[in-house]
C-alpha atoms as a PDB file:
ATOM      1  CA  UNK A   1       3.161 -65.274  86.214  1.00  0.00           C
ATOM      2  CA  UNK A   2       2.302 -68.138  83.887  1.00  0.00           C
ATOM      3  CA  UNK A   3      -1.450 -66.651  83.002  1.00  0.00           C
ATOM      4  CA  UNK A   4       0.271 -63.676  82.527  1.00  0.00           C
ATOM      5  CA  UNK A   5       2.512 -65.218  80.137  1.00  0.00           C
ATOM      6  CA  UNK A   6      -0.106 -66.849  78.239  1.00  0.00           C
ATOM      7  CA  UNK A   7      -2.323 -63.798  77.840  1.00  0.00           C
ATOM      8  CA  UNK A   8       0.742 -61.852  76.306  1.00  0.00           C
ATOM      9  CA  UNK A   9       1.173 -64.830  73.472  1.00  0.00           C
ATOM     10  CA  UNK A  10       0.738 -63.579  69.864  1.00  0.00           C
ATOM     11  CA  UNK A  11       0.586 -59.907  71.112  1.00  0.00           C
ATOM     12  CA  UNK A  12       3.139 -56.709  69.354  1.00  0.00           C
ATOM     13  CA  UNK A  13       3.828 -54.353  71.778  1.00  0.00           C
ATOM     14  CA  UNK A  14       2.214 -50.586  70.415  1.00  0.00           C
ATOM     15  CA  UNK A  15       4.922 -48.472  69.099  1.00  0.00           C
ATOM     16  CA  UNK A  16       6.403 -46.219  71.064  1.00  0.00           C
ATOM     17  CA  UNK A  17       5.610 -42.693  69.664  1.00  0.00           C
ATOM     18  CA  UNK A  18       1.768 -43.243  70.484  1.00  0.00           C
ATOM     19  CA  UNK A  19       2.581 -42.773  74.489  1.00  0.00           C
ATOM     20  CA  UNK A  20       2.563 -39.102  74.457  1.00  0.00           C
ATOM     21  CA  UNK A  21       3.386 -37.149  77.663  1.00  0.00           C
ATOM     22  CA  UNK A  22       4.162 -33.221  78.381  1.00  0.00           C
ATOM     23  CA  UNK A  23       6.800 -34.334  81.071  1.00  0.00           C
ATOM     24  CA  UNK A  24       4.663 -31.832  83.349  1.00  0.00           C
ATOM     25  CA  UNK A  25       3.727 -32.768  86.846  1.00  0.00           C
ATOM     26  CA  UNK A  26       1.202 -30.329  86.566  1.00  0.00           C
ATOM     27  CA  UNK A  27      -0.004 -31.484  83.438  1.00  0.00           C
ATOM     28  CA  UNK A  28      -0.326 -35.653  83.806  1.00  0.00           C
ATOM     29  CA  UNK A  29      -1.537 -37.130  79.853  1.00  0.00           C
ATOM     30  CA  UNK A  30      -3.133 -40.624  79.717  1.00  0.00           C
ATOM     31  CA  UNK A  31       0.164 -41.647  77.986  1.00  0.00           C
ATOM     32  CA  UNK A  32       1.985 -40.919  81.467  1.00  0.00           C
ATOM     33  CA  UNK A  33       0.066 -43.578  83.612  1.00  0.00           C
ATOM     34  CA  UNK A  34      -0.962 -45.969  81.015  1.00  0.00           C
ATOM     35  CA  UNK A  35       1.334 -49.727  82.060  1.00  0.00           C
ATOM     36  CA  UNK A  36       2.770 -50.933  79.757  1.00  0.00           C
ATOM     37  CA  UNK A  37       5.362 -53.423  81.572  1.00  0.00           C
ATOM     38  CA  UNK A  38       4.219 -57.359  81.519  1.00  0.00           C
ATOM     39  CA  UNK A  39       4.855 -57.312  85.534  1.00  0.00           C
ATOM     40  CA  UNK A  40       2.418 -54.856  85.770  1.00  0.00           C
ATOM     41  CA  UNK A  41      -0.514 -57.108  84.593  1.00  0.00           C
ATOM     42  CA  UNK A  42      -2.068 -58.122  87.631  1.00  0.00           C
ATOM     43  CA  UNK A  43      -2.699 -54.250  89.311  1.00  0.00           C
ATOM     44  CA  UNK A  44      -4.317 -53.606  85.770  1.00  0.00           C
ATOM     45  CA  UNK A  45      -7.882 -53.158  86.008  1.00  0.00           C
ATOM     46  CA  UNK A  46      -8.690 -52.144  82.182  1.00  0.00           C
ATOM     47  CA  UNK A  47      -7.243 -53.723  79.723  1.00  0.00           C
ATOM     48  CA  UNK A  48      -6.459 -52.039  75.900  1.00  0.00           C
ATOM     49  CA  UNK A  49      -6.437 -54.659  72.943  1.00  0.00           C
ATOM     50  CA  UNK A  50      -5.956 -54.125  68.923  1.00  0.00           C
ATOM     51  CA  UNK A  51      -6.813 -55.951  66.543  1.00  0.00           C
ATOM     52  CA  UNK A  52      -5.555 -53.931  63.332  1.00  0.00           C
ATOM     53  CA  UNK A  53      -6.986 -55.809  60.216  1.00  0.00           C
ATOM     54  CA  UNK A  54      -9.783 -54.958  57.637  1.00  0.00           C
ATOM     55  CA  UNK A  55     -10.115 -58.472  56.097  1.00  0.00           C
ATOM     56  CA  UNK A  56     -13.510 -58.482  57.160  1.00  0.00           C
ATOM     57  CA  UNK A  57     -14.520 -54.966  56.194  1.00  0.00           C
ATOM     58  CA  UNK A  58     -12.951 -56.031  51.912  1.00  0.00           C
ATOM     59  CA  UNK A  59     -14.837 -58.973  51.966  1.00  0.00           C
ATOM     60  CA  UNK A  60     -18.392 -57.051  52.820  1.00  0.00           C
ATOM     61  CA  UNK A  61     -16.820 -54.596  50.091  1.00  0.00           C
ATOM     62  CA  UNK A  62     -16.163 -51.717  52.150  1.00  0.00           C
ATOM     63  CA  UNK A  63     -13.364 -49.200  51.581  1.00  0.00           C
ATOM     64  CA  UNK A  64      -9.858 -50.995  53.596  1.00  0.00           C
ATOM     65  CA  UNK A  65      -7.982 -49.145  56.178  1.00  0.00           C
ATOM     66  CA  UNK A  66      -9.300 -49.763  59.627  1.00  0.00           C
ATOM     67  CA  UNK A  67      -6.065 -51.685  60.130  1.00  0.00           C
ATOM     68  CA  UNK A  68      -4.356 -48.473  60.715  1.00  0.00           C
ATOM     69  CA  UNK A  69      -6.863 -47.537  63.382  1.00  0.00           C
ATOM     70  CA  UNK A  70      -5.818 -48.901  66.626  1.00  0.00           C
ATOM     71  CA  UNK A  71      -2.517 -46.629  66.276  1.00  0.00           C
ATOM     72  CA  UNK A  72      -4.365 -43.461  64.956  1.00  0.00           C
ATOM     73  CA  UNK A  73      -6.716 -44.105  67.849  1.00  0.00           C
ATOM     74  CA  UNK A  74      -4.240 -44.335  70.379  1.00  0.00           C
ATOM     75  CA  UNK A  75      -2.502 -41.360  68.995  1.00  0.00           C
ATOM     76  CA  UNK A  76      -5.392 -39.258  70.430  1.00  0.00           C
ATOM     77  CA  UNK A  77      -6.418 -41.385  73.543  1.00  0.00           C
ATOM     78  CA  UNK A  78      -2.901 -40.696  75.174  1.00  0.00           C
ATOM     79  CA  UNK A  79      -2.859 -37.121  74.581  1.00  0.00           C
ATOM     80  CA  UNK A  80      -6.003 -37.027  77.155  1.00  0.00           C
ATOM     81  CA  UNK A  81      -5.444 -35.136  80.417  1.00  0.00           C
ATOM     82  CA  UNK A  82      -6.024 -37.585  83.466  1.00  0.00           C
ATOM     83  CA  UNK A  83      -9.071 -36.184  85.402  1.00  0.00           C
ATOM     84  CA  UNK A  84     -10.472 -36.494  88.691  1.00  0.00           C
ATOM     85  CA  UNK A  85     -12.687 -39.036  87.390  1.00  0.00           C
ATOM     86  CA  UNK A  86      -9.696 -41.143  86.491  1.00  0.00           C
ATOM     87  CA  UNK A  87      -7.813 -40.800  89.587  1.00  0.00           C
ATOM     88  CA  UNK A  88      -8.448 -44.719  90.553  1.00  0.00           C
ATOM     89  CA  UNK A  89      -7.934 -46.189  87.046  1.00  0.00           C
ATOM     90  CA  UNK A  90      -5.596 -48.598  86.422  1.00  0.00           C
ATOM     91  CA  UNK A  91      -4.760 -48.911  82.486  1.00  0.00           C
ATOM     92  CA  UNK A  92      -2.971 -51.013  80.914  1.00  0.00           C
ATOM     93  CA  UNK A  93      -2.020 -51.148  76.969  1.00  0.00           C
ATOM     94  CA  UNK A  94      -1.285 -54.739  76.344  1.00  0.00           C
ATOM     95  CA  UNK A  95      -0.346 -54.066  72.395  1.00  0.00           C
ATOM     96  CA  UNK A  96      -1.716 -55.565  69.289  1.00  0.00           C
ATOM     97  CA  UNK A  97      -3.318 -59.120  68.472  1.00  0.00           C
ATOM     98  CA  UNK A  98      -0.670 -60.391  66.022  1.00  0.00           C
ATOM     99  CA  UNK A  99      -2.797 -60.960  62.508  1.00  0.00           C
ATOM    100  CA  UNK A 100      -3.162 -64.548  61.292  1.00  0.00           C
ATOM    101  CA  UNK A 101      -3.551 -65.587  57.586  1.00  0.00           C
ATOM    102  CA  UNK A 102      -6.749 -65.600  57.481  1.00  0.00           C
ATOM    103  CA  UNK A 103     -10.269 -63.536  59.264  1.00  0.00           C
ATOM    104  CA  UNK A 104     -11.121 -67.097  60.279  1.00  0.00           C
ATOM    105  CA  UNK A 105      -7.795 -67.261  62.449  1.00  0.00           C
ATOM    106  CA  UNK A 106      -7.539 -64.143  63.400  1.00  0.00           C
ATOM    107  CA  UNK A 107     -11.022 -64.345  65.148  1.00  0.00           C
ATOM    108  CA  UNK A 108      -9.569 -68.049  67.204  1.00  0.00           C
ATOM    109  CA  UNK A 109      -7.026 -65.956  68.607  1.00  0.00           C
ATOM    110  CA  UNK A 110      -8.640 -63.136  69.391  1.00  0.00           C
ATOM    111  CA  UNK A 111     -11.227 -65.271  70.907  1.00  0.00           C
ATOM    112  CA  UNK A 112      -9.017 -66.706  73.254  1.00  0.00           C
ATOM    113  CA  UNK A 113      -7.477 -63.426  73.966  1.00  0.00           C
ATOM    114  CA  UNK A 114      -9.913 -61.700  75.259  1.00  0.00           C
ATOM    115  CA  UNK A 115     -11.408 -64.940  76.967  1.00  0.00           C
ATOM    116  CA  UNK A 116      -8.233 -64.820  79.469  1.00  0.00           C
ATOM    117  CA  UNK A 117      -8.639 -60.917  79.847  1.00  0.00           C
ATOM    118  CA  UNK A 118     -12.168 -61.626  81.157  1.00  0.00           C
ATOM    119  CA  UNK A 119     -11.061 -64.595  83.294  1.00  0.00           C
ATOM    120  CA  UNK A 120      -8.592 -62.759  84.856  1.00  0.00           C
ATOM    121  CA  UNK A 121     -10.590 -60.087  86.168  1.00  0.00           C
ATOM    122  CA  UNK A 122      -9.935 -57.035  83.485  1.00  0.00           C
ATOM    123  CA  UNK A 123     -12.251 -55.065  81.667  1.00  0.00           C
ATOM    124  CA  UNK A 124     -11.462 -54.957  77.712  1.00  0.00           C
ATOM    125  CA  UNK A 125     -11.297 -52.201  75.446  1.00  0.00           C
ATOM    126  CA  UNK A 126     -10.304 -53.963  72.105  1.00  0.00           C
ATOM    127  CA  UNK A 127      -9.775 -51.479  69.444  1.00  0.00           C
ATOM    128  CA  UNK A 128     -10.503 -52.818  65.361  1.00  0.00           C
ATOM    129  CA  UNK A 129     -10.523 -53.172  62.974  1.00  0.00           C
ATOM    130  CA  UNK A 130     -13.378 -54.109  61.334  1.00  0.00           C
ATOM    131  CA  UNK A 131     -16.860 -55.062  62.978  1.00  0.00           C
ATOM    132  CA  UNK A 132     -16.298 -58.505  62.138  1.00  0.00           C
ATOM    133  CA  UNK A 133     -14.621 -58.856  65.829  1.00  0.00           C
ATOM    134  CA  UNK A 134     -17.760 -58.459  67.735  1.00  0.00           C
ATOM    135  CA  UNK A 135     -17.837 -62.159  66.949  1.00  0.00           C
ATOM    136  CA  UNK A 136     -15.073 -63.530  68.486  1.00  0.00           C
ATOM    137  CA  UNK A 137     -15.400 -60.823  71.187  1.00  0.00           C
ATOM    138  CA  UNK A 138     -18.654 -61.799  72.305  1.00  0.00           C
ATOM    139  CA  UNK A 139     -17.945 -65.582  71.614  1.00  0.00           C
ATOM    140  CA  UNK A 140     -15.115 -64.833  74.472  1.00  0.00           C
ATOM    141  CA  UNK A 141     -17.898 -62.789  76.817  1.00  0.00           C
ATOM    142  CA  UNK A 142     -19.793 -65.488  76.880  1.00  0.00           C
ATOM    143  CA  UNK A 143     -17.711 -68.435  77.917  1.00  0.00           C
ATOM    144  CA  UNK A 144     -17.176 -66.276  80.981  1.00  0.00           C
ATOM    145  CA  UNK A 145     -20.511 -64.447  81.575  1.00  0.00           C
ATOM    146  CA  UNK A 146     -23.954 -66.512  82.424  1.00  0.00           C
ATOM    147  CA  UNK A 147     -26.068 -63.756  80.510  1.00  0.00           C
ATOM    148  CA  UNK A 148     -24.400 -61.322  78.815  1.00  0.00           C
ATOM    149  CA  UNK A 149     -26.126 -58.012  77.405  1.00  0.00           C
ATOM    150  CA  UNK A 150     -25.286 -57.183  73.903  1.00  0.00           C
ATOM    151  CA  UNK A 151     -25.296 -53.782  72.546  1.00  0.00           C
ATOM    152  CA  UNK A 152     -24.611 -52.946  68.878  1.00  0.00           C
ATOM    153  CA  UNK A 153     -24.313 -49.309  68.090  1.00  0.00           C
ATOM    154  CA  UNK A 154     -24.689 -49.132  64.890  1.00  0.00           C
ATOM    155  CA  UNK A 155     -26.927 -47.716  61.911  1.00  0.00           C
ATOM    156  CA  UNK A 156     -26.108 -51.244  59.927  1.00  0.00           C
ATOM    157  CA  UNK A 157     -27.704 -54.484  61.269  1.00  0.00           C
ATOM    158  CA  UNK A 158     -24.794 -56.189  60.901  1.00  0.00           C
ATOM    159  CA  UNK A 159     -26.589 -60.076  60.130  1.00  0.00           C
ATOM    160  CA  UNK A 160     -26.009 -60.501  56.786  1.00  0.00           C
ATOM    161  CA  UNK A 161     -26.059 -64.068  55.351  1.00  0.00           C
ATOM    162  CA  UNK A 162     -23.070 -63.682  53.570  1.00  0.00           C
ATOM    163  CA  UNK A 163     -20.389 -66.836  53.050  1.00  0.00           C
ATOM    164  CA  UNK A 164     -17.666 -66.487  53.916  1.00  0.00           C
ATOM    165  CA  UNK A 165     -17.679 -64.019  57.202  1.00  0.00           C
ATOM    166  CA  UNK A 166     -17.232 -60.580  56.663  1.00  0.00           C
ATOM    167  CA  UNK A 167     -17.784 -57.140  58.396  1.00  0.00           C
ATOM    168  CA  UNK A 168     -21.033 -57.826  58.158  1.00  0.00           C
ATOM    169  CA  UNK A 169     -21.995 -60.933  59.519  1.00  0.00           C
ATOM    170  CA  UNK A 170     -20.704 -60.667  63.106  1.00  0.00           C
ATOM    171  CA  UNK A 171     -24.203 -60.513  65.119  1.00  0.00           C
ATOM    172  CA  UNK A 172     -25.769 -63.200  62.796  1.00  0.00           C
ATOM    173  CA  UNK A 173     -23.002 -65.745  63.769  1.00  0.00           C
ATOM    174  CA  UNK A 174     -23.962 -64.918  67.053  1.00  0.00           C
ATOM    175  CA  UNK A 175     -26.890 -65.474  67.175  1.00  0.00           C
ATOM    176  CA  UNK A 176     -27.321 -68.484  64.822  1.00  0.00           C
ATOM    177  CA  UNK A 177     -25.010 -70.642  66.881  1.00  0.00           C
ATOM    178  CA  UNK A 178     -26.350 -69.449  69.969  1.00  0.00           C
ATOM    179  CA  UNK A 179     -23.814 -67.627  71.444  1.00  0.00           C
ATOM    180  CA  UNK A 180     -25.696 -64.760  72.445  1.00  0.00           C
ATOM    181  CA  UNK A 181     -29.875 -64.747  73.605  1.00  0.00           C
ATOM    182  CA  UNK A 182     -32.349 -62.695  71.052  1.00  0.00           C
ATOM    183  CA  UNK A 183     -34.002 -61.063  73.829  1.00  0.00           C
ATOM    184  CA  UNK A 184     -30.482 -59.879  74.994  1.00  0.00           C
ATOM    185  CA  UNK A 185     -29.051 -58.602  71.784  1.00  0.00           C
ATOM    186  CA  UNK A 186     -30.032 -54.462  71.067  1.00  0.00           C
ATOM    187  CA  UNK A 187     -29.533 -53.178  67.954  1.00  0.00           C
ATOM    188  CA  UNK A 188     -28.935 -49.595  69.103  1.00  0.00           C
ATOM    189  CA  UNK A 189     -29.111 -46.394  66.233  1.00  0.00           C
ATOM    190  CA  UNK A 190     -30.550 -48.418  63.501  1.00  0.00           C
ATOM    191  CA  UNK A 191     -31.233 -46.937  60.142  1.00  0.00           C
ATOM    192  CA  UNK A 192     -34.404 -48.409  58.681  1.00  0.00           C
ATOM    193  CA  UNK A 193     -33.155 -47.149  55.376  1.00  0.00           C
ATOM    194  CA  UNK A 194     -29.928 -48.343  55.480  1.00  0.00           C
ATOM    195  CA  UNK A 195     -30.799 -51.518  56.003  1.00  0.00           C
ATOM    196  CA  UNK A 196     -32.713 -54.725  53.561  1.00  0.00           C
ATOM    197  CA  UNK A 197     -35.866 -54.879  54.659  1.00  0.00           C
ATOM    198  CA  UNK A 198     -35.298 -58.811  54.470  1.00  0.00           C
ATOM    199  CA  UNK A 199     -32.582 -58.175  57.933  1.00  0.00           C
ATOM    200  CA  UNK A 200     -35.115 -55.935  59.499  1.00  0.00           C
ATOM    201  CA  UNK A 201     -37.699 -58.831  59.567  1.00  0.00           C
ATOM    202  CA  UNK A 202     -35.001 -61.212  60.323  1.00  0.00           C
ATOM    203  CA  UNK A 203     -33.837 -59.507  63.269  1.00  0.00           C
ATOM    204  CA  UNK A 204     -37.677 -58.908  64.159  1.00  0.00           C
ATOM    205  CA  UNK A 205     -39.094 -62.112  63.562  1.00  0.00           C
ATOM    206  CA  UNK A 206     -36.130 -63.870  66.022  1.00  0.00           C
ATOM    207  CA  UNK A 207     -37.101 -61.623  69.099  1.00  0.00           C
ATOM    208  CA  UNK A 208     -34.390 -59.770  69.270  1.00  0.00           C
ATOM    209  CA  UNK A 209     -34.543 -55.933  69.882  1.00  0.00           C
ATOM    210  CA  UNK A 210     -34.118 -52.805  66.862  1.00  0.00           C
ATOM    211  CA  UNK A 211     -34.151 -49.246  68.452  1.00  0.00           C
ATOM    212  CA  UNK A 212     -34.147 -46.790  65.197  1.00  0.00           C
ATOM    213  CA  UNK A 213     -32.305 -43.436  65.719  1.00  0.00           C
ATOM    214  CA  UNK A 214     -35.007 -41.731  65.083  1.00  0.00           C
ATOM    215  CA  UNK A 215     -36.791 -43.278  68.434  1.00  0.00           C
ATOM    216  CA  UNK A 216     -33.984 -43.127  71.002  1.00  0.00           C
ATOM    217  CA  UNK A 217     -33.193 -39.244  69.884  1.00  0.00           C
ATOM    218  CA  UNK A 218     -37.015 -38.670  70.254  1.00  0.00           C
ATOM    219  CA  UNK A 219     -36.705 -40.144  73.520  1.00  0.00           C
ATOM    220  CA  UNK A 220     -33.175 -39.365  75.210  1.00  0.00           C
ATOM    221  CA  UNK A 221     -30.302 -41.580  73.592  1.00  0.00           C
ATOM    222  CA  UNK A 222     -28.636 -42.013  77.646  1.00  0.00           C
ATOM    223  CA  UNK A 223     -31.790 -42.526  79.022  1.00  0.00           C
ATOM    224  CA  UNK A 224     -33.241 -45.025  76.787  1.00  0.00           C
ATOM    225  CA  UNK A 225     -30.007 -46.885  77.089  1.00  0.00           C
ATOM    226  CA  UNK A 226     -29.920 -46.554  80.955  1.00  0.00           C
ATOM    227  CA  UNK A 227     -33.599 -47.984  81.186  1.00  0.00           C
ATOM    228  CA  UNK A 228     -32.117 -51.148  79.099  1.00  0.00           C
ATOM    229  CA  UNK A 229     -29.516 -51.698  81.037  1.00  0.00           C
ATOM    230  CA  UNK A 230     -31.128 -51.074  84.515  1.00  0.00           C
ATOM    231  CA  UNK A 231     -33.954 -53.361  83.752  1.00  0.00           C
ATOM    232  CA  UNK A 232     -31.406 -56.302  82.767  1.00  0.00           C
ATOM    233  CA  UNK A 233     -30.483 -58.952  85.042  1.00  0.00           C
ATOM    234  CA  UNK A 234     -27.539 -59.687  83.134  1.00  0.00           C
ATOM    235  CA  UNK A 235     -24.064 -60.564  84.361  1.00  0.00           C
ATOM    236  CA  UNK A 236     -21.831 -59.222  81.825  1.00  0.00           C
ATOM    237  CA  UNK A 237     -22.368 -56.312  79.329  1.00  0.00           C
ATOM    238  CA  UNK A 238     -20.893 -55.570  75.655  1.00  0.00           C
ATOM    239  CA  UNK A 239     -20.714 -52.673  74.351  1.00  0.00           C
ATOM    240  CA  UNK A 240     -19.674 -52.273  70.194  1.00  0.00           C
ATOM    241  CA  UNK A 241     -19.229 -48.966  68.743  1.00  0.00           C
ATOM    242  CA  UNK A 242     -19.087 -48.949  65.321  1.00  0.00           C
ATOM    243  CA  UNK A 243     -18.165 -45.641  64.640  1.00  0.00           C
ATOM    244  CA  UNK A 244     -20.388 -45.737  61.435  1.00  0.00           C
ATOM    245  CA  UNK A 245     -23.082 -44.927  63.894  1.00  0.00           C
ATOM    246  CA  UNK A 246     -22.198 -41.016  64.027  1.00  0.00           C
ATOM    247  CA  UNK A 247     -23.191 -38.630  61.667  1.00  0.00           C
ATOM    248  CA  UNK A 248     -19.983 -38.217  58.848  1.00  0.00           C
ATOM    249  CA  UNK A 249     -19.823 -34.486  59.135  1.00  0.00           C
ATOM    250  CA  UNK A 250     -18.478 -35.431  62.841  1.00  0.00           C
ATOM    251  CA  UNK A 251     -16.899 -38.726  62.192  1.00  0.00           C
ATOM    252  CA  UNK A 252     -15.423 -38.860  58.238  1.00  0.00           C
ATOM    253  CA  UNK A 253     -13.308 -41.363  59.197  1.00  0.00           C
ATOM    254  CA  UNK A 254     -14.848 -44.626  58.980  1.00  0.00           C
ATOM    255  CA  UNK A 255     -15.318 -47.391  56.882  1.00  0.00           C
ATOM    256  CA  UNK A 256     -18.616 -46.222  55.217  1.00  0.00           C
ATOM    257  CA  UNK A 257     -19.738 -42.597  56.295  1.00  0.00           C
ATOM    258  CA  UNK A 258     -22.918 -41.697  56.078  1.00  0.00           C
ATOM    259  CA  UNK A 259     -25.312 -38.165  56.901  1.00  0.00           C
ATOM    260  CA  UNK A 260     -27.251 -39.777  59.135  1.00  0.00           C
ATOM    261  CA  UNK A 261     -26.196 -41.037  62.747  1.00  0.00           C
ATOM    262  CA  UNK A 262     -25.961 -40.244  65.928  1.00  0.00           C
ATOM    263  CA  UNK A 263     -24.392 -37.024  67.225  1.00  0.00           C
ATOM    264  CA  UNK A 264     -20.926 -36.896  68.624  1.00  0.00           C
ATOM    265  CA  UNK A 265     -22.746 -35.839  71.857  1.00  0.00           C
ATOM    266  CA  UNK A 266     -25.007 -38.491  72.195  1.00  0.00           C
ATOM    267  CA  UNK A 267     -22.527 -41.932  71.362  1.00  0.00           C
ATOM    268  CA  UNK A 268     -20.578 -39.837  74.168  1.00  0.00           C
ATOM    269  CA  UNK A 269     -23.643 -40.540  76.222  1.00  0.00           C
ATOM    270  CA  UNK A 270     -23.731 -44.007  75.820  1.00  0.00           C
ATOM    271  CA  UNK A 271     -20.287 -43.978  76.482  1.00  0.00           C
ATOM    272  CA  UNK A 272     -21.388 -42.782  79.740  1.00  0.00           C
ATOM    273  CA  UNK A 273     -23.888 -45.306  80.751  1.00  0.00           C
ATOM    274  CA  UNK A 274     -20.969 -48.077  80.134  1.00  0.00           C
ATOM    275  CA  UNK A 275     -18.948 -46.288  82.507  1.00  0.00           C
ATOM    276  CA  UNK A 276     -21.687 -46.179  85.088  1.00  0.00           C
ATOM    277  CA  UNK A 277     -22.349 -50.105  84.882  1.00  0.00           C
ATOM    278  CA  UNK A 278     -19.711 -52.472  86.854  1.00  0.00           C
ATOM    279  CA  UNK A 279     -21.079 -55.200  84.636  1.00  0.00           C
ATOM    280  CA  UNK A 280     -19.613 -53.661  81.507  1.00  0.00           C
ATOM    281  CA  UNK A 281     -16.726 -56.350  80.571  1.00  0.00           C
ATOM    282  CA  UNK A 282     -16.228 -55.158  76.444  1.00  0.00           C
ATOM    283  CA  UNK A 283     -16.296 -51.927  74.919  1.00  0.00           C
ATOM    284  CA  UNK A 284     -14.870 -52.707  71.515  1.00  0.00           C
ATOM    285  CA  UNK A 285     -14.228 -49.340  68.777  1.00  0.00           C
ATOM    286  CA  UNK A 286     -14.623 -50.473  65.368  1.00  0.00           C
ATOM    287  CA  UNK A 287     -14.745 -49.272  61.394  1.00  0.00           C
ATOM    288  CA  UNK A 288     -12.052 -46.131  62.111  1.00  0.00           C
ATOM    289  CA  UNK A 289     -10.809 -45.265  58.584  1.00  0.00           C
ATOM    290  CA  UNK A 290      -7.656 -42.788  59.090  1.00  0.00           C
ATOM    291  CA  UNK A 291      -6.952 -42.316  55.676  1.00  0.00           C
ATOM    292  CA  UNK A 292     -10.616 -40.517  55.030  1.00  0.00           C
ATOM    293  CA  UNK A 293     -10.756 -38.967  58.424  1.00  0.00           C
ATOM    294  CA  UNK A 294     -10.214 -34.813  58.888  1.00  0.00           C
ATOM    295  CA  UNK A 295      -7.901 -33.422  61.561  1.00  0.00           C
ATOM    296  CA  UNK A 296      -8.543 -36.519  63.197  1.00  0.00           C
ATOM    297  CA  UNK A 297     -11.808 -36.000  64.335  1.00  0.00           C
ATOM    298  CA  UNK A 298     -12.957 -39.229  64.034  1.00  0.00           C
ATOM    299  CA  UNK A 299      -9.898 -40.996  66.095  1.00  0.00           C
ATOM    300  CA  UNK A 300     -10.298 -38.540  68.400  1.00  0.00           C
ATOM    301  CA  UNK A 301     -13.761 -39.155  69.317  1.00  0.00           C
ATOM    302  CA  UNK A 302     -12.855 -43.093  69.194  1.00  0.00           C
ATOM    303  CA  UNK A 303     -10.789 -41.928  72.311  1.00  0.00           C
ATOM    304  CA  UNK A 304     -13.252 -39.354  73.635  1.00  0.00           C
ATOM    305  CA  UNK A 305     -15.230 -42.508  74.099  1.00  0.00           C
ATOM    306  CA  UNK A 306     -12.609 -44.568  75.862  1.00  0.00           C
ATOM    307  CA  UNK A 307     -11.936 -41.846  78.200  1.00  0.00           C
ATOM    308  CA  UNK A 308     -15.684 -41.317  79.202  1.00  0.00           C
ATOM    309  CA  UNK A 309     -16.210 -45.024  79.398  1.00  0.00           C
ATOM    310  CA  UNK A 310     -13.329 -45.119  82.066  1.00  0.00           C
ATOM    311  CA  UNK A 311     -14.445 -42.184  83.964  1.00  0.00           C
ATOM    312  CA  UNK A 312     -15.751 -43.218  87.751  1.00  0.00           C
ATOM    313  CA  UNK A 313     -18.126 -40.165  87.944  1.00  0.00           C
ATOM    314  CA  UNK A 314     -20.073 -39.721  84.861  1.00  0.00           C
ATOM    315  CA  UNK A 315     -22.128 -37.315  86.316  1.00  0.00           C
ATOM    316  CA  UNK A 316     -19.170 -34.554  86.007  1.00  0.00           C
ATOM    317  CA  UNK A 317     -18.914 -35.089  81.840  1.00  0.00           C
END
């Protein structure tokens, strides 16, 4: 009971109204299983965290309102039917990191969060936010993984050399202080236009990997994952969707929409692959705008993406 205790420190239980259910026995929503009782803790086997700020995202002078995102996305998760492929999860929605003064703060506690999620046993979905918390996320992966695998899906880089932190900056921390391997770190959906050709080298010219849209499309998005991740020997796996990644005519909702991304089909199939790997630890939903998105398409396929990534038989999707 005491590590319980500790892990629900600084945490705001999520408001009621996002917990939907038809009353229908016939009918059983994600919002009719989901725990949400402390003394439920140690059954849980998945873990839901937010982290509702968008300090990070103003200071790389994007357009604010991620912090409304972990409710929006909720909205839609809980409205999903429980499936077949479900029929084994355990879910628990532990509420929302409580915001500190500053990014620099928030990050500590998030850190140590999600670092006694991991140790006891849960995977983590941690819903931003801003892409700023693949920092502290993956600083908390790795005090409890040996290797971990780092996946950012993305069409930004996200290694700017800005100062202070921002949105921008997260995967450049990492890997400047070591936290994460080059070889182990895929930037998955990349833009080459979208991106200073100054990162691109950067990125390059430390060994870590780039995998342009164009590429992975050409080649099978799922499959080119699934080859990564089959042919690592990694212990732990992290998986960070910005949702800035998919195309804006399918996800207007985010922090900086652009034409170009990946299909709503295709981030569903990595989605998949996470589900399919027991070393997946994070899968962390980032840059959701609900003030810009349209009939909540782009919360909704936040939580399309949850729900595949839970799924024990991806082969059925």
């Amino acid at each position: 009971m005491m590590k319980t205790a500790k892990v629900m420190d600084h945490v705001i239980p999520a408001e009621d109204g996002v917990f939907y259910t038809r009353n229908d026995p016939n009918d059983i929503r994600f919002g009719d299983i989901v725990l949400r009782d402390i003394e439920h803790y140690s059954t849980a086997q998945v873990v839901i965290l937010g982290c509702p700020q968008d300090e990070g995202i103003t200071r790389n002078r994007g357009r604010p309102g991620a912090r409304y995102a972990p409710t929006e996305i909720r909205r839609d998760l809980y409205r999903y039917p429980v499936t077949q492929s479900h029929k084994h999860l355990n879910l628990m929605d532990l509420g929302d990191l409580e915001i500190r003064d500053t990014l620099e703060n928030t990050h500590e506690l998030l850190t140590s969060t999600v670092r006694k999620l991991i140790a006891n046993g849960k995977k983590v979905i941690v819903l931003g936010g801003g892409n700023d918390i693949s920092y502290p996320d993956c600083l908390a992966l790795t005090a409890q993984t040996r290797k971990p695998l780092v996946f950012n899906i993305d069409r930004h880089l996200d290694v700017r050399a800005d100062k202070p932190r921002n949105s921008g900056t997260s995967y450049r921390q990492l890997l400047e202080e070591g936290i994460i391997e080059p070889c182990m770190f895929h930037e998955f959906g990349i833009n080459s236009f979208a991106n200073s050709p100054k990162y691109l080298e950067y990125v390059l010219n430390i060994g870590a990997n780039i995998h342009y849209l164009g590429d992975l499309r050409a080649a099978g998005v799922g499959k080119s994952l699934r080859t990564i991740v089959n042919g690592s020997d990694s212990d732990g796996i992290f998986f960070g969707f910005d949702l800035d990644a998919v195309r804006s005519i399918e996800a207007p909702g985010v922090s900086d929409p652009g034409p170009m991304g990946f299909s709503a089909r295709e981030v569903c199939e990595i989605a998949d692959v996470a589900a399919s790997d027991p070393r997946t630890r994070i899968i962390e939903i980032t840059e959701v705008c609900p003030e810009f998105d349209r009939d909540r398409l782009t919360s909704k396929l936040a939580a399309n993406i949850i729900v595949r990534a839970l799924a024990e038989d991806t082969e059925q999707k």
